[in-house]
N, C-alpha and C. Protein backbone atom coordinates (compact mmCIF):
# COMPACT_ATOMS: atom_id res chain seq x y z
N UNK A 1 11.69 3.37 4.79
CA UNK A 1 11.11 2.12 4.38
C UNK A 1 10.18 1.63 5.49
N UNK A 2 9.18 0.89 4.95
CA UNK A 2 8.00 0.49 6.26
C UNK A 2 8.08 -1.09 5.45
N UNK A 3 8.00 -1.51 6.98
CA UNK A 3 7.58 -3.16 6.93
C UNK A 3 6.90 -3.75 7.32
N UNK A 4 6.30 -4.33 6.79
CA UNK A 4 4.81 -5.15 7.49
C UNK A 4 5.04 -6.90 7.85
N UNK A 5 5.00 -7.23 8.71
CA UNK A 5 5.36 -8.98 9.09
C UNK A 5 3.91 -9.11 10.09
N UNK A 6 2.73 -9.46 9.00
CA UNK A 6 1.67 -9.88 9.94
C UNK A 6 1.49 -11.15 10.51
N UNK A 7 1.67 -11.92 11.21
CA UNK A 7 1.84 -12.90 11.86
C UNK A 7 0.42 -14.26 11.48
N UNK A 8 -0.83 -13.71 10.98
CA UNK A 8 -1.89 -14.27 11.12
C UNK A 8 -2.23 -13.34 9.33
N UNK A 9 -3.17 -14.44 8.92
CA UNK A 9 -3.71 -13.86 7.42
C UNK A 9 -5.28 -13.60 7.81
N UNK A 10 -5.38 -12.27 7.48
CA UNK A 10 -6.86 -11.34 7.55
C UNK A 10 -7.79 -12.32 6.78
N UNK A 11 -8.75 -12.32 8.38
CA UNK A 11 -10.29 -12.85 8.21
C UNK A 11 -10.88 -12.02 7.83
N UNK A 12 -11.40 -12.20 6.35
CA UNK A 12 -12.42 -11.39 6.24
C UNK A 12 -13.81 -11.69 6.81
N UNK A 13 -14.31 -12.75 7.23
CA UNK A 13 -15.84 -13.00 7.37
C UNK A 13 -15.89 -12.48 8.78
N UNK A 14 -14.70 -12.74 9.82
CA UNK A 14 -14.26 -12.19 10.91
C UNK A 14 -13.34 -10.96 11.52
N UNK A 15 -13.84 -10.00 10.79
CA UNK A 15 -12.26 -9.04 10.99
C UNK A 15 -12.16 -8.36 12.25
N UNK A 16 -10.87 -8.14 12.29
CA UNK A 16 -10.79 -7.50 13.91
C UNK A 16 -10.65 -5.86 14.09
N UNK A 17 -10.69 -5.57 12.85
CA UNK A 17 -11.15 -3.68 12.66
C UNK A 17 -12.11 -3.23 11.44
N UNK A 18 -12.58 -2.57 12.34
CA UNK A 18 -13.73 -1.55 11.31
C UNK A 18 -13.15 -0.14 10.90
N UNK A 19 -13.44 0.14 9.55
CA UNK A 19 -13.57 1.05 9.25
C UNK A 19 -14.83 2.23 9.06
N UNK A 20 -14.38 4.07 9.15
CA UNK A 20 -15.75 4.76 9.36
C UNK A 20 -15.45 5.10 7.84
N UNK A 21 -16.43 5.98 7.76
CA UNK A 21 -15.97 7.10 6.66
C UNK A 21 -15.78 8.29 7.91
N UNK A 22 -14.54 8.88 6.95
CA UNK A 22 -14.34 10.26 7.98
C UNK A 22 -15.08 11.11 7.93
N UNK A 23 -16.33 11.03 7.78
CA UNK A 23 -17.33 12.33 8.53
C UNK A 23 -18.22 11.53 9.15
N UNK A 24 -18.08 10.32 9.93
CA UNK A 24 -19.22 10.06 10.19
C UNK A 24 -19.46 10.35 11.66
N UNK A 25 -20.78 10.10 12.15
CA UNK A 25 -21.59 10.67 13.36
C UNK A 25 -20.71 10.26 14.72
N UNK A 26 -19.92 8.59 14.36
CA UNK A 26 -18.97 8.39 15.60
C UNK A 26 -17.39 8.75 15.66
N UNK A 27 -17.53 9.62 14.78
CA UNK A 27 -16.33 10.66 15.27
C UNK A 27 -16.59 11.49 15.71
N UNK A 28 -16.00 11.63 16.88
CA UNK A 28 -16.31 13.50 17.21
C UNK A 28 -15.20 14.26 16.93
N UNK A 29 -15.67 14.76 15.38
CA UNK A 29 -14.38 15.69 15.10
C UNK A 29 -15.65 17.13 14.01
N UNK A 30 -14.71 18.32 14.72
CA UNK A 30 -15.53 19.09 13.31
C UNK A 30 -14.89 19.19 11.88
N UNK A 31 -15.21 19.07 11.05
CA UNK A 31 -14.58 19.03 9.78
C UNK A 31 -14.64 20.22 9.18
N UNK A 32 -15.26 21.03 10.00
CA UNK A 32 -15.71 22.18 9.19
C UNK A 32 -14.40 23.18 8.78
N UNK A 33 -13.95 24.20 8.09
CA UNK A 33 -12.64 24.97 7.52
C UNK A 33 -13.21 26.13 8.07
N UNK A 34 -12.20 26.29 9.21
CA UNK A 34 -12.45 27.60 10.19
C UNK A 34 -11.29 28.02 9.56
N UNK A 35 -11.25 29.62 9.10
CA UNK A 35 -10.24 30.50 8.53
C UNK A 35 -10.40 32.14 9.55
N UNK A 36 -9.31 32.15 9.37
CA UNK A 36 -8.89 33.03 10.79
C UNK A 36 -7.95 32.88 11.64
């Protein structure tokens, strides 16, 4: 079971995290499907 008790209700006009899409340029990750 997971529980969430957020203390403060999410600003949206102010939020305190961003989201990427996962391929984007400020990730440094390769996504690519290395087989082998």
């Amino acid at each position: 079971m997971v529980l969430n008790v957020p203390t403060e209700v999410f600003n949206y006009s102010e939020p305190d995290e961003f989201r990427l899409p996962f391929n984007s340029e400020k990730i440094d990750y390769d996504w690519d499907i290395k087989m082998g």
